[in-house]
C-alpha atoms as a PDB file:
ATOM      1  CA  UNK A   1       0.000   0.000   0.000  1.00  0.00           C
ATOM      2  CA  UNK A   2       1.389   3.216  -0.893  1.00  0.00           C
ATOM      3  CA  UNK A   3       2.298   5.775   1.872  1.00  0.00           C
ATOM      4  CA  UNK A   4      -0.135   8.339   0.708  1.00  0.00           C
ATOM      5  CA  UNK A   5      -3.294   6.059   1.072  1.00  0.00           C
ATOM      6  CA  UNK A   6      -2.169   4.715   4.458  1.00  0.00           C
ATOM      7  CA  UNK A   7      -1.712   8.438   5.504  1.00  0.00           C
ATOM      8  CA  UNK A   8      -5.139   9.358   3.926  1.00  0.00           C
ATOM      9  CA  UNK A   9      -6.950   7.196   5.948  1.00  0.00           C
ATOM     10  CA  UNK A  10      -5.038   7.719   8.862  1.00  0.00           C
ATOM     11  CA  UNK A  11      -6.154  11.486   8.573  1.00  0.00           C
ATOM     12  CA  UNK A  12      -9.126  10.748   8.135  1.00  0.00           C
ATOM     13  CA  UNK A  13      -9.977   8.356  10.570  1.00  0.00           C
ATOM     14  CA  UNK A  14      -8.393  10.734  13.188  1.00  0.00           C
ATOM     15  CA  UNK A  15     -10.550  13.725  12.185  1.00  0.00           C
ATOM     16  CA  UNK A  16     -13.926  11.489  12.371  1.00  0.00           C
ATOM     17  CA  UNK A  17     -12.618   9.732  15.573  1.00  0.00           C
ATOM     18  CA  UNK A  18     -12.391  13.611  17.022  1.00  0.00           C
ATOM     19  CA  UNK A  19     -14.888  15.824  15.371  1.00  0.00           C
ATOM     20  CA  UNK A  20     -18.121  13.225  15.214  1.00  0.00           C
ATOM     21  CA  UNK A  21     -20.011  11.725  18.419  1.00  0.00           C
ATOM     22  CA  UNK A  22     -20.622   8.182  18.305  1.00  0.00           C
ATOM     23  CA  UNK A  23     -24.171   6.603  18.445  1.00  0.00           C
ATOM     24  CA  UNK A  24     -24.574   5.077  21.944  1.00  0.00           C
ATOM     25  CA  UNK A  25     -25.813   1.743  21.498  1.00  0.00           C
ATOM     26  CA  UNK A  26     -26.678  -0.981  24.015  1.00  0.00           C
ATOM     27  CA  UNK A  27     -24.831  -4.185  24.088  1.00  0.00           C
ATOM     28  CA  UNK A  28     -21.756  -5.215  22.384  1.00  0.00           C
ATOM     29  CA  UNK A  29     -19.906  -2.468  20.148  1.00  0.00           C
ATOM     30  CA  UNK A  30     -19.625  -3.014  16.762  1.00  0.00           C
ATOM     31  CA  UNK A  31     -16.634  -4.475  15.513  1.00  0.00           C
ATOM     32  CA  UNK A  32     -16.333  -1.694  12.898  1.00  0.00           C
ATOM     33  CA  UNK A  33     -16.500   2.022  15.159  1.00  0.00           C
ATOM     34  CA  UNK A  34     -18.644   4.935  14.017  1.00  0.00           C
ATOM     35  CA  UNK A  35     -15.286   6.611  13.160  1.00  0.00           C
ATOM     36  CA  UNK A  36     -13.943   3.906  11.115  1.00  0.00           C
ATOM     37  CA  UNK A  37     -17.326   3.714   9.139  1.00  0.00           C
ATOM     38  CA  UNK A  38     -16.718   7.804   8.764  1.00  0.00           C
ATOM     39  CA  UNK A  39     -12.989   7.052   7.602  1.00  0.00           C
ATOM     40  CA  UNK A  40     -14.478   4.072   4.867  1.00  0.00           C
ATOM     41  CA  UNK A  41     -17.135   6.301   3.829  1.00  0.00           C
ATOM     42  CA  UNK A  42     -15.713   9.518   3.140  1.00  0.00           C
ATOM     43  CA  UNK A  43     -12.298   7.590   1.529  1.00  0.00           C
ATOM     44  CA  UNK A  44     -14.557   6.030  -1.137  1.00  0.00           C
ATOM     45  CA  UNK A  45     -16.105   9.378  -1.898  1.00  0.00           C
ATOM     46  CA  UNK A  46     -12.441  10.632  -1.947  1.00  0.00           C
ATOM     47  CA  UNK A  47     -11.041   8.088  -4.176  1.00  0.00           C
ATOM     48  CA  UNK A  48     -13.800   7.612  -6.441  1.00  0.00           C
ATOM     49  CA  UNK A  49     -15.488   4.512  -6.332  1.00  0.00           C
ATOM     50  CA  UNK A  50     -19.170   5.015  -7.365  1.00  0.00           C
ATOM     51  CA  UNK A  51     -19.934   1.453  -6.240  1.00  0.00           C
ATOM     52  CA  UNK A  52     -20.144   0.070  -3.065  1.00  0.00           C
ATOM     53  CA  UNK A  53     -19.394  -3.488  -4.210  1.00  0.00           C
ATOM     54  CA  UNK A  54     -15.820  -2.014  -5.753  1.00  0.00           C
ATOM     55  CA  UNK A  55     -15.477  -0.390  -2.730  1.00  0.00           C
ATOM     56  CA  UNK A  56     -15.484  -3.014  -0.711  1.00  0.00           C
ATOM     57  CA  UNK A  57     -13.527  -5.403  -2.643  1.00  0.00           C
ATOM     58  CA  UNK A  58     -10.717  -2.513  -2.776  1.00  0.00           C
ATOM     59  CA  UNK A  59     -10.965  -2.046   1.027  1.00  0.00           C
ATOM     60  CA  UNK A  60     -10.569  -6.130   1.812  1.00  0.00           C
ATOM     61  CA  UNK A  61      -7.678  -6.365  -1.012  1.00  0.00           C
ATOM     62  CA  UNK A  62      -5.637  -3.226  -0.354  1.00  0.00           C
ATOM     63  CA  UNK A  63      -6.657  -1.372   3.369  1.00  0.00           C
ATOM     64  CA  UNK A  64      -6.891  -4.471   6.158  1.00  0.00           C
ATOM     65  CA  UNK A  65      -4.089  -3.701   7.521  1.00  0.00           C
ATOM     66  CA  UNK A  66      -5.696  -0.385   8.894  1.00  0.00           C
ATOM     67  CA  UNK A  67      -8.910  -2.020  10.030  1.00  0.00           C
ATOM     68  CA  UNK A  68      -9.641  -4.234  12.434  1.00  0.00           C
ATOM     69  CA  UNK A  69     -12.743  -5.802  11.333  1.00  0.00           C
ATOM     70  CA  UNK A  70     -13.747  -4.779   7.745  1.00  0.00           C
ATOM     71  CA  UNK A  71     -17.667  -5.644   6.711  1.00  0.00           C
ATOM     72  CA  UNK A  72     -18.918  -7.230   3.932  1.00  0.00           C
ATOM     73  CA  UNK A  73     -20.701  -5.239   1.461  1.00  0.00           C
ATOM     74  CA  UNK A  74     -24.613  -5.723   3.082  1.00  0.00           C
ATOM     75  CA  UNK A  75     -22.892  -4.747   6.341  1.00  0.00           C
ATOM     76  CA  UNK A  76     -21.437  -1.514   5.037  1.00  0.00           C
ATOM     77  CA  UNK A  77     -24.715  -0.647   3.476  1.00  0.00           C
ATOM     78  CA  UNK A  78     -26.388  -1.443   6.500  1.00  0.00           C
ATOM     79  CA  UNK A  79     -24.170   0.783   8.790  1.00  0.00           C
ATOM     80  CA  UNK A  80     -24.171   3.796   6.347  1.00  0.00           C
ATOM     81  CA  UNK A  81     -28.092   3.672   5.762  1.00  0.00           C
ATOM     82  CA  UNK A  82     -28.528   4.198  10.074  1.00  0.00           C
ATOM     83  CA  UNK A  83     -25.638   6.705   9.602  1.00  0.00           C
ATOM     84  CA  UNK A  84     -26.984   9.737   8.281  1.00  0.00           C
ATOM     85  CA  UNK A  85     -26.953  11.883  11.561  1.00  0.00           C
ATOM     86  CA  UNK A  86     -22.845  11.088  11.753  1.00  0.00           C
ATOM     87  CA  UNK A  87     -22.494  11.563   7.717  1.00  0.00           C
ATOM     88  CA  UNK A  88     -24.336  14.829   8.070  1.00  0.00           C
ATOM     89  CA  UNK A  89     -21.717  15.380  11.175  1.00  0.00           C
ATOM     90  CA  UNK A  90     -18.382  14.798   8.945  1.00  0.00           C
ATOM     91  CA  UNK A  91     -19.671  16.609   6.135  1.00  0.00           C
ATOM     92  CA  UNK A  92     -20.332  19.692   8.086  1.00  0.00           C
ATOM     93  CA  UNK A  93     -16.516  19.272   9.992  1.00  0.00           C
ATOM     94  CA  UNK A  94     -15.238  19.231   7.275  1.00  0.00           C
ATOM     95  CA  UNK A  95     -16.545  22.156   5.194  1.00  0.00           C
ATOM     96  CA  UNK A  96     -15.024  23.995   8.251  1.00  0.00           C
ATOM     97  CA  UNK A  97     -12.134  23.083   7.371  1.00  0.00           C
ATOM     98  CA  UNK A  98     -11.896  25.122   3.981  1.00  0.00           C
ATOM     99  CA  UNK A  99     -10.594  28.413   3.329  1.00  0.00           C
ATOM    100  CA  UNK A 100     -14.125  29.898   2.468  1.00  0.00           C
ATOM    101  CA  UNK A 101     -16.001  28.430   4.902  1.00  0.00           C
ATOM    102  CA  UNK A 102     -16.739  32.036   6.477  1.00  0.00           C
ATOM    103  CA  UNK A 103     -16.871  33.421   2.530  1.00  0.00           C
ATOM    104  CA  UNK A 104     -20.324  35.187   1.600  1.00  0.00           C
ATOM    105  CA  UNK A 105     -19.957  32.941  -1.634  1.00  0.00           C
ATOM    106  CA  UNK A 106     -22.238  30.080  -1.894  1.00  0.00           C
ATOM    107  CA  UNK A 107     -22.737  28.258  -4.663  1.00  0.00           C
ATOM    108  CA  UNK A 108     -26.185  25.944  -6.010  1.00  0.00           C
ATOM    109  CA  UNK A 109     -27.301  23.428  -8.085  1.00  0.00           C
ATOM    110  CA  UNK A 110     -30.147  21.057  -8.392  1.00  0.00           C
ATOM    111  CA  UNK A 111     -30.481  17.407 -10.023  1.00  0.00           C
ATOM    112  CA  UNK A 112     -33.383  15.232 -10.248  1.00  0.00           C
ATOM    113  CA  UNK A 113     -33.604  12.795  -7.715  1.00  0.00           C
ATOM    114  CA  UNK A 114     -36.005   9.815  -9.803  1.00  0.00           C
ATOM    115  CA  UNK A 115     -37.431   7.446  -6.953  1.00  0.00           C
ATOM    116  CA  UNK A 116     -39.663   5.245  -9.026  1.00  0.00           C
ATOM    117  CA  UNK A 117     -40.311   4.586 -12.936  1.00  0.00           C
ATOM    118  CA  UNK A 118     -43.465   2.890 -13.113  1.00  0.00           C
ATOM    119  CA  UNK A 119     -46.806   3.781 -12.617  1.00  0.00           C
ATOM    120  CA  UNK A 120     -47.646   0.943 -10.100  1.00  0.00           C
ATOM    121  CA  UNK A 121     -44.988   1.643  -8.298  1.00  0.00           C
ATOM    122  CA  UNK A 122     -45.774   5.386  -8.114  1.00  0.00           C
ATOM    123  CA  UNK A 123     -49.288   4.073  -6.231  1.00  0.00           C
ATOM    124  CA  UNK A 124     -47.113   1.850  -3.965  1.00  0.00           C
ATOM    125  CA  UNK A 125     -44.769   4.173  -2.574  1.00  0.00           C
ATOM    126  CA  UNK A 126     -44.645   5.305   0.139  1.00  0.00           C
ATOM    127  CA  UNK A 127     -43.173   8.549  -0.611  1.00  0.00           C
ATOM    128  CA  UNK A 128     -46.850   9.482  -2.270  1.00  0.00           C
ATOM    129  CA  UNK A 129     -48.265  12.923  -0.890  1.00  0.00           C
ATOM    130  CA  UNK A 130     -43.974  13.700  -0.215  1.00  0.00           C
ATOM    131  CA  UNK A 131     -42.796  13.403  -3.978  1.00  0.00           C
ATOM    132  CA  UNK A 132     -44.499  14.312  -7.188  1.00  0.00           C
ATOM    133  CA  UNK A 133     -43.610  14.487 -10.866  1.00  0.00           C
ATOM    134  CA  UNK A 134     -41.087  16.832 -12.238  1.00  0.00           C
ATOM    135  CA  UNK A 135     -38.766  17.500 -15.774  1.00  0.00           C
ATOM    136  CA  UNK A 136     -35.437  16.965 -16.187  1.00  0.00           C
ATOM    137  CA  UNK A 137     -34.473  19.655 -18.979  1.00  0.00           C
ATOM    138  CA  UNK A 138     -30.646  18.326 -19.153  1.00  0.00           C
ATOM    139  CA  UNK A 139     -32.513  14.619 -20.306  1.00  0.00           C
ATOM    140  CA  UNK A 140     -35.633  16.380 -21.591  1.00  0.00           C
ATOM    141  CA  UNK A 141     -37.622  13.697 -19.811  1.00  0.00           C
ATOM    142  CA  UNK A 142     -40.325  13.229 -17.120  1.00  0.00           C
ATOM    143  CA  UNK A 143     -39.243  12.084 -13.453  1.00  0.00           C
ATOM    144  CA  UNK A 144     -41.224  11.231 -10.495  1.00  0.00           C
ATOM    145  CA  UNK A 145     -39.762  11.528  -6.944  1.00  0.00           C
ATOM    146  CA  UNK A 146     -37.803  14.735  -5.744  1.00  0.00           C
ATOM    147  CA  UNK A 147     -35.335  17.212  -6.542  1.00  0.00           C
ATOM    148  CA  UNK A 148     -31.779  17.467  -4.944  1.00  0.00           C
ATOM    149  CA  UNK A 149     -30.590  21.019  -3.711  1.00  0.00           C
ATOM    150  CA  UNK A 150     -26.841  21.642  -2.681  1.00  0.00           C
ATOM    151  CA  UNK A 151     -25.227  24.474  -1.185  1.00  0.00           C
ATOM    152  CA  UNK A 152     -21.293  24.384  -1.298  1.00  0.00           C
ATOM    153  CA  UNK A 153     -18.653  26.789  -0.900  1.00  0.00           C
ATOM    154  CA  UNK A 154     -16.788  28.150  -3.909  1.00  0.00           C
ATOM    155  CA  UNK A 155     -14.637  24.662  -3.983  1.00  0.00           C
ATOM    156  CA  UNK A 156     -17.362  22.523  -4.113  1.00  0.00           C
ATOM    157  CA  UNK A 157     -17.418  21.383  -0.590  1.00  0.00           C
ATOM    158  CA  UNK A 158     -20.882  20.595   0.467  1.00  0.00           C
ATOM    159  CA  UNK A 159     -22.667  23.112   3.319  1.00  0.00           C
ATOM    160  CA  UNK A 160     -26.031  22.005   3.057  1.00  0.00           C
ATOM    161  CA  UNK A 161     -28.983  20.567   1.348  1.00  0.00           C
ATOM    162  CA  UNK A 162     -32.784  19.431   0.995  1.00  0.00           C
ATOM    163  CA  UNK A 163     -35.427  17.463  -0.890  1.00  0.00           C
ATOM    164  CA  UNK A 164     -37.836  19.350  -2.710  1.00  0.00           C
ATOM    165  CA  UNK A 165     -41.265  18.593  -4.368  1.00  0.00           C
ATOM    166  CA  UNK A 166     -39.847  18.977  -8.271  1.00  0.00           C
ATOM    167  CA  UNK A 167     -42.519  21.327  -8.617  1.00  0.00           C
ATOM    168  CA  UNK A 168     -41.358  23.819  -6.448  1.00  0.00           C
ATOM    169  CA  UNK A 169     -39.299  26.474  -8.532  1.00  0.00           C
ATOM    170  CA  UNK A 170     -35.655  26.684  -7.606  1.00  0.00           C
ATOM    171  CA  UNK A 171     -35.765  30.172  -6.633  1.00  0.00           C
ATOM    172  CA  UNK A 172     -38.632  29.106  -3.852  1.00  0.00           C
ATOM    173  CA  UNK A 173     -36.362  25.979  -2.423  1.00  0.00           C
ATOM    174  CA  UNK A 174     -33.113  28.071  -1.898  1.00  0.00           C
ATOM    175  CA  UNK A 175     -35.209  31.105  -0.471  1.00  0.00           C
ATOM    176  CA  UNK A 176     -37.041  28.824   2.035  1.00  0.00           C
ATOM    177  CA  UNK A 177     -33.295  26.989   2.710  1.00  0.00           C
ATOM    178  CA  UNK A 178     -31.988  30.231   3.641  1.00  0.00           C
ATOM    179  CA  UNK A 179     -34.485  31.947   4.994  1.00  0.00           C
ATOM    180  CA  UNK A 180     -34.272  29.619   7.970  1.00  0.00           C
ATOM    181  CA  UNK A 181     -30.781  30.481   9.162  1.00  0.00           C
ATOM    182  CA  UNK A 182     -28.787  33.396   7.514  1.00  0.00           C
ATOM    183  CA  UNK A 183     -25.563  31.561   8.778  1.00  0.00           C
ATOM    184  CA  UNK A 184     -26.413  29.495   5.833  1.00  0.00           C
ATOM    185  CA  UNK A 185     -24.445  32.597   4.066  1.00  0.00           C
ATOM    186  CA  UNK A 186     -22.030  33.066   5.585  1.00  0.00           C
ATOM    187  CA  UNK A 187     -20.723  29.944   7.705  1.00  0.00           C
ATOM    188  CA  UNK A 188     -22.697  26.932   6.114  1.00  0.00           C
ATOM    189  CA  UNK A 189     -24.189  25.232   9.052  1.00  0.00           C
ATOM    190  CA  UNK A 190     -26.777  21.803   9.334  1.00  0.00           C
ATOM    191  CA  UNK A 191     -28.846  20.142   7.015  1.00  0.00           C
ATOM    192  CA  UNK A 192     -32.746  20.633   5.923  1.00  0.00           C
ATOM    193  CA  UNK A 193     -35.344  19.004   4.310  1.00  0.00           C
ATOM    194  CA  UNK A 194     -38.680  20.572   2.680  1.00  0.00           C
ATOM    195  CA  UNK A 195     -41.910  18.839   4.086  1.00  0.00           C
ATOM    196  CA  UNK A 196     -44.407  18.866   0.755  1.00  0.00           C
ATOM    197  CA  UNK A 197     -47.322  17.405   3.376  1.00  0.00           C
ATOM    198  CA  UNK A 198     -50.223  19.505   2.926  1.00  0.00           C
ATOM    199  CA  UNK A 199     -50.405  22.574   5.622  1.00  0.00           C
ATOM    200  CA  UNK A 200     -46.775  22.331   5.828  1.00  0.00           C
ATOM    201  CA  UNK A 201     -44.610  24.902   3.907  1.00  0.00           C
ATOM    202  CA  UNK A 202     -40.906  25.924   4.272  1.00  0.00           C
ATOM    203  CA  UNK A 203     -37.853  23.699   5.521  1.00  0.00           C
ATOM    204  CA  UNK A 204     -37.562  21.816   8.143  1.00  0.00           C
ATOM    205  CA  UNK A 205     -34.297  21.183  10.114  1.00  0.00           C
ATOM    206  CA  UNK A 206     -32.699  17.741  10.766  1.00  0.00           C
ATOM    207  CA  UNK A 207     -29.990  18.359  13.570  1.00  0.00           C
ATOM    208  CA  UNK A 208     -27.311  15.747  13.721  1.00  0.00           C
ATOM    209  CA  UNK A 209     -27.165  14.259  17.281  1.00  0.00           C
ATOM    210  CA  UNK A 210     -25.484  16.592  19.647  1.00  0.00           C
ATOM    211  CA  UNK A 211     -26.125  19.890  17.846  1.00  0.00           C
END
């Protein structure tokens, strides 16, 4: 293994290990920590790997000599789907981290977010009354689910971000988002989510556990 990785991980296992609370759980700890999930998580964002099956077969073939127990890949999927809280935790460390963090520059984009492609399985879901139908101009097609908001800083680095009803005009998603919080301009802060329930309107904020 090549220096660089090993020190890569290192760092970032560290940074996890000091910036993120773990989950209390009762009985045994798991043999993989919240930190070293963190550490496997944000590495594969770092290094590329789109799927989790690569991922995973990389991490067993080239990285056990910096884990102690390394899961298989329905484990890891497992452990990152109950992780959001502690992803949402990293993330927000470390866009701290970054020289324009405190910048009044934020930048935002939207993508589709397609959740079902059938009509049967539009009347199944459970998302019905939460997503609705929506175009995707870049694909000039129909979509049914939600639509993916991002705030970063002027290097990319992710601040925050929501699910919106694909009906609901940009402009009207990023003025609710930062209505809520004007730190959201200045020092990126937490993570929202727009409710499209009826009698609801304007974000809603999902604090990670121990903010």
């Amino acid at each position: 293994m090549t220096p660089g990785l090993d020190a890569l991980l290192a760092a970032l296992y560290v940074f996890s290990d000091d910036h993120v609370a773990p989950v209390r759980r009762i009985g045994d700890p798991p043999k993989l920590t919240d930190a070293e999930l963190l550490c496997l998580a944000v590495a594969q964002v770092l290094l590329g790997f789109h799927s989790t099956r690569h991922w995973i077969r990389f991490a067993h073939a080239r990285l056990p000599h910096l884990f102690r127990s390394l899961p298989q890949q329905s484990g890891y999927t497992k452990r990152l789907n109950a992780a959001g809280p502690l992803i949402s935790q990293v993330i927000e460390a470390l866009a701290r981290q970054v020289p324009t963090w405190h910048d009044d520059l934020r930048l935002i984009d939207s993508t589709p977010l397609p959740c079902a492609a059938s009509r049967e399985t539009v009347k199944r879901s459970a998302l019905a009354g939460h997503a609705g139908y929506g175009y995707c101009r870049s694909h000039s097609r129909f979509f049914w689910g939600f639509r993916l908001y991002l705030v970063t800083t002027a290097e990319g680095m992710p601040v925050t971000w929501c699910l919106a009803h694909p009906k609901l005009g940009e402009r009207e998603a990023m003025t609710a988002l930062l209505e809520r919080d004007h730190r959201l301009v200045r020092a990126g802060y937490g993570s929202w989510s727009l409710p499209q329930r009826s009698g609801t309107t304007g974000p809603q904020k999902r604090r990670s556990n121990g903010h």
